[in-house]
PDB file of N, CA and C in Angstrom:
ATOM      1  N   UNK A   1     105.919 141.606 123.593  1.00  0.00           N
ATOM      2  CA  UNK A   1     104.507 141.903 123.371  1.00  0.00           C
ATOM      3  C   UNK A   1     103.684 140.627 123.235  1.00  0.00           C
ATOM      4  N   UNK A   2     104.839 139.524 123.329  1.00  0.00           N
ATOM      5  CA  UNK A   2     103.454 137.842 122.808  1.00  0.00           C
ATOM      6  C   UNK A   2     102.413 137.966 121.552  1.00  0.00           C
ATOM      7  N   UNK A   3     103.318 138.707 120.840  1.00  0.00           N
ATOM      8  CA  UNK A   3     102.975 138.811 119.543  1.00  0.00           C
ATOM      9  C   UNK A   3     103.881 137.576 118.470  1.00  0.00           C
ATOM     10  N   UNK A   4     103.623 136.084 118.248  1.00  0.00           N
ATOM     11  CA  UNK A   4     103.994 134.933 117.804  1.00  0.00           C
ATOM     12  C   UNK A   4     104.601 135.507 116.404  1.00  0.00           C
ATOM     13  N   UNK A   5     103.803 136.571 115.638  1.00  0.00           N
ATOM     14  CA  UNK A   5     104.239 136.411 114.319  1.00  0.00           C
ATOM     15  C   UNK A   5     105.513 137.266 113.833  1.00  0.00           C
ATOM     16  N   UNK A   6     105.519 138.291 115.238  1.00  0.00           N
ATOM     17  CA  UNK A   6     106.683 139.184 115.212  1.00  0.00           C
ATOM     18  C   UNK A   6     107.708 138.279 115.261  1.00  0.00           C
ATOM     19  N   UNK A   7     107.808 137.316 116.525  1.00  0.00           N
ATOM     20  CA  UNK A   7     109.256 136.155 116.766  1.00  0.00           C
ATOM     21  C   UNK A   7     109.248 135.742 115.794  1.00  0.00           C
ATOM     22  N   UNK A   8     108.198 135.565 115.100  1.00  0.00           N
ATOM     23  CA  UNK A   8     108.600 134.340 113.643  1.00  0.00           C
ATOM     24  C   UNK A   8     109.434 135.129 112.494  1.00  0.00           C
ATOM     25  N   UNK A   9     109.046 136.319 112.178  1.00  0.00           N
ATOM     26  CA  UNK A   9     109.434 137.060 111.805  1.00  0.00           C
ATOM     27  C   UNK A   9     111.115 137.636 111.839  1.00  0.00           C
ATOM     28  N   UNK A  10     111.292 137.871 113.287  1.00  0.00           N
ATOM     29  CA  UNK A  10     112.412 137.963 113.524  1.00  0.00           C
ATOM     30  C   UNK A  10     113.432 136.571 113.605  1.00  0.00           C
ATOM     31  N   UNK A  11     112.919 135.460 113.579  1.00  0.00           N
ATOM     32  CA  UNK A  11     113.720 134.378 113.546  1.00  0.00           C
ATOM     33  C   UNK A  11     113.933 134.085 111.936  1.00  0.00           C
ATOM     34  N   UNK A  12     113.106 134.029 111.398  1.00  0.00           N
ATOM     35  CA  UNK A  12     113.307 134.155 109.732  1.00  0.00           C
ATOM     36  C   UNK A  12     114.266 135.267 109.335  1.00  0.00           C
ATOM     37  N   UNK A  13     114.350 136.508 109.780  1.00  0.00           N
ATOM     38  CA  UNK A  13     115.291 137.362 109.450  1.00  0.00           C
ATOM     39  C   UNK A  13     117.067 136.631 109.839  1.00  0.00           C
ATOM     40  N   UNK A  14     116.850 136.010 111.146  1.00  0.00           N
ATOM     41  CA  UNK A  14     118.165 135.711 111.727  1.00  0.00           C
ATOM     42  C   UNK A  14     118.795 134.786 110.474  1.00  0.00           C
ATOM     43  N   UNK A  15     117.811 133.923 110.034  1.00  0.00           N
ATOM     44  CA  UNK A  15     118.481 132.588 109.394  1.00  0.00           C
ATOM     45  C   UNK A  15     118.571 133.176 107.985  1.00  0.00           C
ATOM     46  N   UNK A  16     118.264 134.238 107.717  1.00  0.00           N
ATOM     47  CA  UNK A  16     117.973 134.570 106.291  1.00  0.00           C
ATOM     48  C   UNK A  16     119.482 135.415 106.220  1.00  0.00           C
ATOM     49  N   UNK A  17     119.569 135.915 107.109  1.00  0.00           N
ATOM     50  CA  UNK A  17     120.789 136.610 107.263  1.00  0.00           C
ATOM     51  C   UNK A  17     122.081 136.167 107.104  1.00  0.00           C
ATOM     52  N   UNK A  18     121.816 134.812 108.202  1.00  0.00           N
ATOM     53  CA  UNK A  18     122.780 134.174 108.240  1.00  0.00           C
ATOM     54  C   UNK A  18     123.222 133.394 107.453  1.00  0.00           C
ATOM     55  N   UNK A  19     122.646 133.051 106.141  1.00  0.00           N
ATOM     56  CA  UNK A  19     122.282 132.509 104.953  1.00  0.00           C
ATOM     57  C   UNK A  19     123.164 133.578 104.156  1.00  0.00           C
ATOM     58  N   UNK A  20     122.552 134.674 103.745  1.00  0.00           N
ATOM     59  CA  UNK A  20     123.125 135.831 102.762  1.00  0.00           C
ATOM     60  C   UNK A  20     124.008 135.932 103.607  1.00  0.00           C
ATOM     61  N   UNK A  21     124.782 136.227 105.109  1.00  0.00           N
ATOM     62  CA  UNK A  21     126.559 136.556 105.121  1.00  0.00           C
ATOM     63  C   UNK A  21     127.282 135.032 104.702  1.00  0.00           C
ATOM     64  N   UNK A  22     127.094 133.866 105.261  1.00  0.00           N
ATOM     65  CA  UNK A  22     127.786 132.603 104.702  1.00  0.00           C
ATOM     66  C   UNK A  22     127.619 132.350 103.208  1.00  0.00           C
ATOM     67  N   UNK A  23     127.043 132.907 102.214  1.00  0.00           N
ATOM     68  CA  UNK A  23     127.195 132.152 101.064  1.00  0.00           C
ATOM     69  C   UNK A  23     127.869 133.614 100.193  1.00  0.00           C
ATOM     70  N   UNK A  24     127.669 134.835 101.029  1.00  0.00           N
ATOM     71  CA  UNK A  24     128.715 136.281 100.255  1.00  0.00           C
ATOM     72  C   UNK A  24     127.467 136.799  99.862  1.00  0.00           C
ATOM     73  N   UNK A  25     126.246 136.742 100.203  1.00  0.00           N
ATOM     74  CA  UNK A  25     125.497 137.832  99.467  1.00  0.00           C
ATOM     75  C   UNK A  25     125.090 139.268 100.175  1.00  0.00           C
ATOM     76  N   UNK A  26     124.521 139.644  99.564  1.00  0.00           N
ATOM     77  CA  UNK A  26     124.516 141.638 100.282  1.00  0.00           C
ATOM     78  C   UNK A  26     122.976 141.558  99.906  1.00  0.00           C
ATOM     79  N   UNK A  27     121.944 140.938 100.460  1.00  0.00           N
ATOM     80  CA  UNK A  27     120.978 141.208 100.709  1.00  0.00           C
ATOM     81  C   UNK A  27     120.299 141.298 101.853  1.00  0.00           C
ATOM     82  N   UNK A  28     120.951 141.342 103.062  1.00  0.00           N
ATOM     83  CA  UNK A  28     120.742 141.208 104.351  1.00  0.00           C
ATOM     84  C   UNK A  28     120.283 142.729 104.762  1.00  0.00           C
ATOM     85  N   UNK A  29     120.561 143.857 104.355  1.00  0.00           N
ATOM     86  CA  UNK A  29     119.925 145.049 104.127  1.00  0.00           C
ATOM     87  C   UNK A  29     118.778 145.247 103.923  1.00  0.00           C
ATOM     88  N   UNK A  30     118.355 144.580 102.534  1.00  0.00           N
ATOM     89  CA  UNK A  30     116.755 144.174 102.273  1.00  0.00           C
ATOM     90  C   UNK A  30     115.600 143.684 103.191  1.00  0.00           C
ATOM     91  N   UNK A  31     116.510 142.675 103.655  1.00  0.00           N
ATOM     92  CA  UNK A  31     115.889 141.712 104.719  1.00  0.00           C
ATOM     93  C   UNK A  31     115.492 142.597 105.860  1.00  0.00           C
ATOM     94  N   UNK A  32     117.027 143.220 106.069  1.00  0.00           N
ATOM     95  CA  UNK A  32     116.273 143.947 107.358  1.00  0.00           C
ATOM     96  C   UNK A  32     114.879 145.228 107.388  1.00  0.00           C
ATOM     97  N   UNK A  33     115.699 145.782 106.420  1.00  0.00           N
ATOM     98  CA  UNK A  33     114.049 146.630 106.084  1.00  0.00           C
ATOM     99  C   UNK A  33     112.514 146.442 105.987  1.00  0.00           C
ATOM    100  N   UNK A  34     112.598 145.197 104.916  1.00  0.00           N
ATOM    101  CA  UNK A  34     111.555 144.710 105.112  1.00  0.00           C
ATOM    102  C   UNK A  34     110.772 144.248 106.601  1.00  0.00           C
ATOM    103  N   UNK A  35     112.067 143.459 107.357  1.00  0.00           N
ATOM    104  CA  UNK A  35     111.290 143.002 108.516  1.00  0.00           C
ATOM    105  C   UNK A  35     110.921 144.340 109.173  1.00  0.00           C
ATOM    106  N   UNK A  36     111.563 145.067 109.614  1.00  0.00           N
ATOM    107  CA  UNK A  36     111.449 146.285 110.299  1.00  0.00           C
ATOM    108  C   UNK A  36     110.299 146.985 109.913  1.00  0.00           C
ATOM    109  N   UNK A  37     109.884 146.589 108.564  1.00  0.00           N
ATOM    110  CA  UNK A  37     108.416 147.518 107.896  1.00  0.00           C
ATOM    111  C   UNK A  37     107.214 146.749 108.325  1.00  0.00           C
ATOM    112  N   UNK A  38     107.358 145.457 108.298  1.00  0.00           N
ATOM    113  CA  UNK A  38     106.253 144.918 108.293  1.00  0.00           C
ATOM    114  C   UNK A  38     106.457 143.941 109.738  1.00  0.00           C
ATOM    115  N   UNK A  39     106.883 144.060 110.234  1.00  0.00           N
ATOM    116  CA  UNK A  39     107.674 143.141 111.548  1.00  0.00           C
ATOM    117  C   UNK A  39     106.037 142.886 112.086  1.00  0.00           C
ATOM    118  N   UNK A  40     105.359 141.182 111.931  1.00  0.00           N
ATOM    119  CA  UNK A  40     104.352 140.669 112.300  1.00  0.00           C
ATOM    120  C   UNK A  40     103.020 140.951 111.491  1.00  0.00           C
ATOM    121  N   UNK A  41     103.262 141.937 110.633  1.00  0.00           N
ATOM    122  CA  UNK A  41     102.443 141.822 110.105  1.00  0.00           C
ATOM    123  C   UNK A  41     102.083 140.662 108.322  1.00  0.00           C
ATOM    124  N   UNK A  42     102.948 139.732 108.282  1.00  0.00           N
ATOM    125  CA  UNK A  42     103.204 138.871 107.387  1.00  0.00           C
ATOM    126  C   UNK A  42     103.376 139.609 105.554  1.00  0.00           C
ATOM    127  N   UNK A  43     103.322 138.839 104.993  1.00  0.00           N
ATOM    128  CA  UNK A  43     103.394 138.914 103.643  1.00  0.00           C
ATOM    129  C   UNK A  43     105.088 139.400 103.027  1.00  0.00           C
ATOM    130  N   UNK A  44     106.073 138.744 103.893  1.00  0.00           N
ATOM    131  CA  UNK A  44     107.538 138.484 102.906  1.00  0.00           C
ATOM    132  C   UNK A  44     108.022 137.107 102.645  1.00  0.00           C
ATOM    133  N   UNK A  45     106.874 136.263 103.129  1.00  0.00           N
ATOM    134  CA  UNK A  45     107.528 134.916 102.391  1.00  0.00           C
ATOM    135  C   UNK A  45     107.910 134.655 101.214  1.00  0.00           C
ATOM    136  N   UNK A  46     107.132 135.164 100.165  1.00  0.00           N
ATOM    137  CA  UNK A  46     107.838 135.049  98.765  1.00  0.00           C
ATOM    138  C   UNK A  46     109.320 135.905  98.258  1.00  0.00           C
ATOM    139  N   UNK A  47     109.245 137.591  99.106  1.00  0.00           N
ATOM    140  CA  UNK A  47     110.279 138.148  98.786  1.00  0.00           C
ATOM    141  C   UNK A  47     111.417 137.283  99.552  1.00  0.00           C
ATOM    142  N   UNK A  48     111.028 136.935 100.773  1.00  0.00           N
ATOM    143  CA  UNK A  48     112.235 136.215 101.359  1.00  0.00           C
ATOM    144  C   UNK A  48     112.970 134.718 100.306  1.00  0.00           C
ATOM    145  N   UNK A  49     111.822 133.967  99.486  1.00  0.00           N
ATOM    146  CA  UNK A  49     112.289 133.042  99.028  1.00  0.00           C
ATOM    147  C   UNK A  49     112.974 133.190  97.733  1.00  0.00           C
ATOM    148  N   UNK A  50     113.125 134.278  97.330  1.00  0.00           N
ATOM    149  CA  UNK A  50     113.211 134.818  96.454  1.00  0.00           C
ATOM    150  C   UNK A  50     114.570 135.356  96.384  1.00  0.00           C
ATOM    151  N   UNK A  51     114.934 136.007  97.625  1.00  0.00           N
ATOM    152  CA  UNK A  51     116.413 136.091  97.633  1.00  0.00           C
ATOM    153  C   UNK A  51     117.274 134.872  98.618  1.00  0.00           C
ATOM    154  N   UNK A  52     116.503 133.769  99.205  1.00  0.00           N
ATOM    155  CA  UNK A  52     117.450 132.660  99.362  1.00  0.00           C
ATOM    156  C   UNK A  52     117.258 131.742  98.207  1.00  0.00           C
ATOM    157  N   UNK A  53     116.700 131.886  97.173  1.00  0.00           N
ATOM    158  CA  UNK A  53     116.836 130.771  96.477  1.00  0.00           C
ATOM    159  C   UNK A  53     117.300 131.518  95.175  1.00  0.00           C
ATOM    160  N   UNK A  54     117.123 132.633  94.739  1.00  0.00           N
ATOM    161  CA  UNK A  54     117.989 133.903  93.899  1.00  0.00           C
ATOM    162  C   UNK A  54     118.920 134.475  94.050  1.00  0.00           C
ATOM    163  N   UNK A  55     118.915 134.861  95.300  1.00  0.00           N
ATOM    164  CA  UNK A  55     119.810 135.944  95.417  1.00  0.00           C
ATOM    165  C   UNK A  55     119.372 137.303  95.426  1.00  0.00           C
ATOM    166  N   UNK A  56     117.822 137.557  94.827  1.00  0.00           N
ATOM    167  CA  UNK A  56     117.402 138.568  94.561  1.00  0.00           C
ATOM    168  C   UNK A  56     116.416 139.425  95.945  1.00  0.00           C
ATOM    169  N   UNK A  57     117.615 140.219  96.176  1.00  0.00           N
ATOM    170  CA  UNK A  57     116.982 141.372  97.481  1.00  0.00           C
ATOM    171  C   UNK A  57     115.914 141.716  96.930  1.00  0.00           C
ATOM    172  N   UNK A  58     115.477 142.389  95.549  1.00  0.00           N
ATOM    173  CA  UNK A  58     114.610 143.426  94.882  1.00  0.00           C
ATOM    174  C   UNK A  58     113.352 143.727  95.531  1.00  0.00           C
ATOM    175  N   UNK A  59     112.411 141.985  95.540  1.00  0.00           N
ATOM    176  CA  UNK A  59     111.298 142.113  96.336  1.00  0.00           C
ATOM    177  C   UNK A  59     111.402 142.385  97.621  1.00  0.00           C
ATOM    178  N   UNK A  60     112.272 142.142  98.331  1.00  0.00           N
ATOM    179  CA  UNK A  60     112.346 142.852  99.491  1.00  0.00           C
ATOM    180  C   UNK A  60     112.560 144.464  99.561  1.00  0.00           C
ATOM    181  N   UNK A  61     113.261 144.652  99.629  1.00  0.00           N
ATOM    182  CA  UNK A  61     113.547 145.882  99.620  1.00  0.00           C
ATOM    183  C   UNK A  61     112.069 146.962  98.694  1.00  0.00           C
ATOM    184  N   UNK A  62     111.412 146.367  97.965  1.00  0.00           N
ATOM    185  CA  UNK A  62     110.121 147.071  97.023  1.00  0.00           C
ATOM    186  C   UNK A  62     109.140 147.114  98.181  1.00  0.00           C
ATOM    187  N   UNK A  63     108.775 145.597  99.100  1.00  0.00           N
ATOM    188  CA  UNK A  63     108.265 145.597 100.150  1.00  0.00           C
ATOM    189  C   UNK A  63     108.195 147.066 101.428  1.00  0.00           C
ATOM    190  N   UNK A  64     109.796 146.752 101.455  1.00  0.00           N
ATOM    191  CA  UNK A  64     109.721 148.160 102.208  1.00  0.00           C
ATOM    192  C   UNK A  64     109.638 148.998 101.970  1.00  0.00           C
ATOM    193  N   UNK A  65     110.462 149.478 100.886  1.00  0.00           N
ATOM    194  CA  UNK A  65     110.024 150.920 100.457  1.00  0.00           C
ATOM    195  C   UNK A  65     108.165 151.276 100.560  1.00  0.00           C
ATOM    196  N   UNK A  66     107.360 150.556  99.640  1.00  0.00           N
ATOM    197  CA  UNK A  66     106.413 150.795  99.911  1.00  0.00           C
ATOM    198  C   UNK A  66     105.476 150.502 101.214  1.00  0.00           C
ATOM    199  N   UNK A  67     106.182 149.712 102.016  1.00  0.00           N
ATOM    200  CA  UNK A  67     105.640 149.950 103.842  1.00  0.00           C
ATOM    201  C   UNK A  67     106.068 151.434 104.512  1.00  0.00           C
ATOM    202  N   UNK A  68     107.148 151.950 104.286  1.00  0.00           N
ATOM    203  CA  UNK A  68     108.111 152.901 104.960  1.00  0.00           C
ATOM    204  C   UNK A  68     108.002 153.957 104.118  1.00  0.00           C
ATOM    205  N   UNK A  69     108.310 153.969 103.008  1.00  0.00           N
ATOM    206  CA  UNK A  69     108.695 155.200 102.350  1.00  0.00           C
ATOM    207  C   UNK A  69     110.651 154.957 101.928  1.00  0.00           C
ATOM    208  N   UNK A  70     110.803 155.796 100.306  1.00  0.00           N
ATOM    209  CA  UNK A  70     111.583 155.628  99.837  1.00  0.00           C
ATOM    210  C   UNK A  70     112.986 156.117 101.072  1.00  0.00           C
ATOM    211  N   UNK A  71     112.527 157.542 101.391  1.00  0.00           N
ATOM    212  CA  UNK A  71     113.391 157.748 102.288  1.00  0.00           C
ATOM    213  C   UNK A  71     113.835 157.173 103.479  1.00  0.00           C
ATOM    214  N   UNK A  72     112.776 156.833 104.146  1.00  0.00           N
ATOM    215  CA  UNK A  72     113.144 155.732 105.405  1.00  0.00           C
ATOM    216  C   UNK A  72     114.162 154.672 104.767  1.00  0.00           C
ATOM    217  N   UNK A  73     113.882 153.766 104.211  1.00  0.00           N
ATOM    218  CA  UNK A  73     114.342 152.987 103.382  1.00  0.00           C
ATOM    219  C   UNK A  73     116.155 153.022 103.305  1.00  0.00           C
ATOM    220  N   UNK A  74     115.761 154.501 102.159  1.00  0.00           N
ATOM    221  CA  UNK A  74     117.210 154.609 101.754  1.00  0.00           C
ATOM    222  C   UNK A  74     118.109 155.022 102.735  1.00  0.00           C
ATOM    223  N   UNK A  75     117.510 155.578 103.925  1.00  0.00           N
ATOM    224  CA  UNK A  75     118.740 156.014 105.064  1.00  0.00           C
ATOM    225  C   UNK A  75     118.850 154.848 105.300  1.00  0.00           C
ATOM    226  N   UNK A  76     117.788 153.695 106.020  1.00  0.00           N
ATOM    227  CA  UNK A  76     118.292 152.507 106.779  1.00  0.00           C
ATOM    228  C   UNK A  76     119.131 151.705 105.690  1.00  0.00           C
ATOM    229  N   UNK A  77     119.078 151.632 104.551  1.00  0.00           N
ATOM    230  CA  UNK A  77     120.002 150.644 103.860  1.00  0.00           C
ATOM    231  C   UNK A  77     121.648 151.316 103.795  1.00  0.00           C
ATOM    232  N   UNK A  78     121.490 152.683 103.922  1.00  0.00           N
ATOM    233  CA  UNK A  78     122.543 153.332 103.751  1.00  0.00           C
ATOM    234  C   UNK A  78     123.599 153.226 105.222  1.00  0.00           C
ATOM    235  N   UNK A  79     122.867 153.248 106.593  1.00  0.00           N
ATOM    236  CA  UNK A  79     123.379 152.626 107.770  1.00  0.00           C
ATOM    237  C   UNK A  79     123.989 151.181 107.874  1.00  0.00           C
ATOM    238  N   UNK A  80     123.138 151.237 107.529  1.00  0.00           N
ATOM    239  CA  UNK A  80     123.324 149.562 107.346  1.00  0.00           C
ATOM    240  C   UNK A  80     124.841 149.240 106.696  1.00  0.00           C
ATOM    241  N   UNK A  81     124.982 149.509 105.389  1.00  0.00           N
ATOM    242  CA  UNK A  81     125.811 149.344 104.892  1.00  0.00           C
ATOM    243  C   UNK A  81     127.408 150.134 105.417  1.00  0.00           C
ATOM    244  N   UNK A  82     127.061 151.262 106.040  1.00  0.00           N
ATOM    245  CA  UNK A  82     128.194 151.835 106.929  1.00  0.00           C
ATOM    246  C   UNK A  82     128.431 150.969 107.750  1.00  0.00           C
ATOM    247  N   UNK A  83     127.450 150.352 108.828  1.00  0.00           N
ATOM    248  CA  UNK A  83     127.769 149.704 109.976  1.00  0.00           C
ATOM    249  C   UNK A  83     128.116 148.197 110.130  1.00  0.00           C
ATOM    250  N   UNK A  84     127.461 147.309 108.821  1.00  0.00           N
ATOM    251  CA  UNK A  84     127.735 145.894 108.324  1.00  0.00           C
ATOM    252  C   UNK A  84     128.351 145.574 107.731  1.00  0.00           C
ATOM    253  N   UNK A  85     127.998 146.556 106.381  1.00  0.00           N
ATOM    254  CA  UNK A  85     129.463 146.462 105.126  1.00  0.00           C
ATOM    255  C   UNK A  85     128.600 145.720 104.024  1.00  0.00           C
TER     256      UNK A  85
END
């Protein structure tokens, strides 16, 4: 779509990811939701820094829920976790 903030978006998810599987954390779920909720439309820099420099998914995942809805949410984290682990 040449939409810049979506790639940025999705490249921040890659490294964020790849961050939480190399150091053992299980917030990569979060991550993805969030991006998926708000994908270009900005405002997860703090939740994102928040769980690479914490550990803490919370703000992420609050992000999405309230972009998506609890249910959206809880199925995709629940896939997720079937299909990633």
């Amino acid at each position: 779509s040449g939409d810049v903030a979506a790639v940025a978006d999705l490249a921040e998810l890659i490294s964020l990811c790849a961050h939480e599987r190399a150091s053992g954390g299980d917030g990569d779920g979060a991550a993805w939701a969030a991006t998926a909720a708000r994908l270009g439309a900005g405002g997860l820099e703090g939740a994102r820094q928040s769980l690479r420099l914490r550990g803490d998914a919370r703000p992420l995942e609050a992000i999405a829920r309230t972009a998506a809805g609890d249910a959206a949410v809880g199925a995709a984290l629940a896939a997720h976790a079937r299909l990633v682990g």
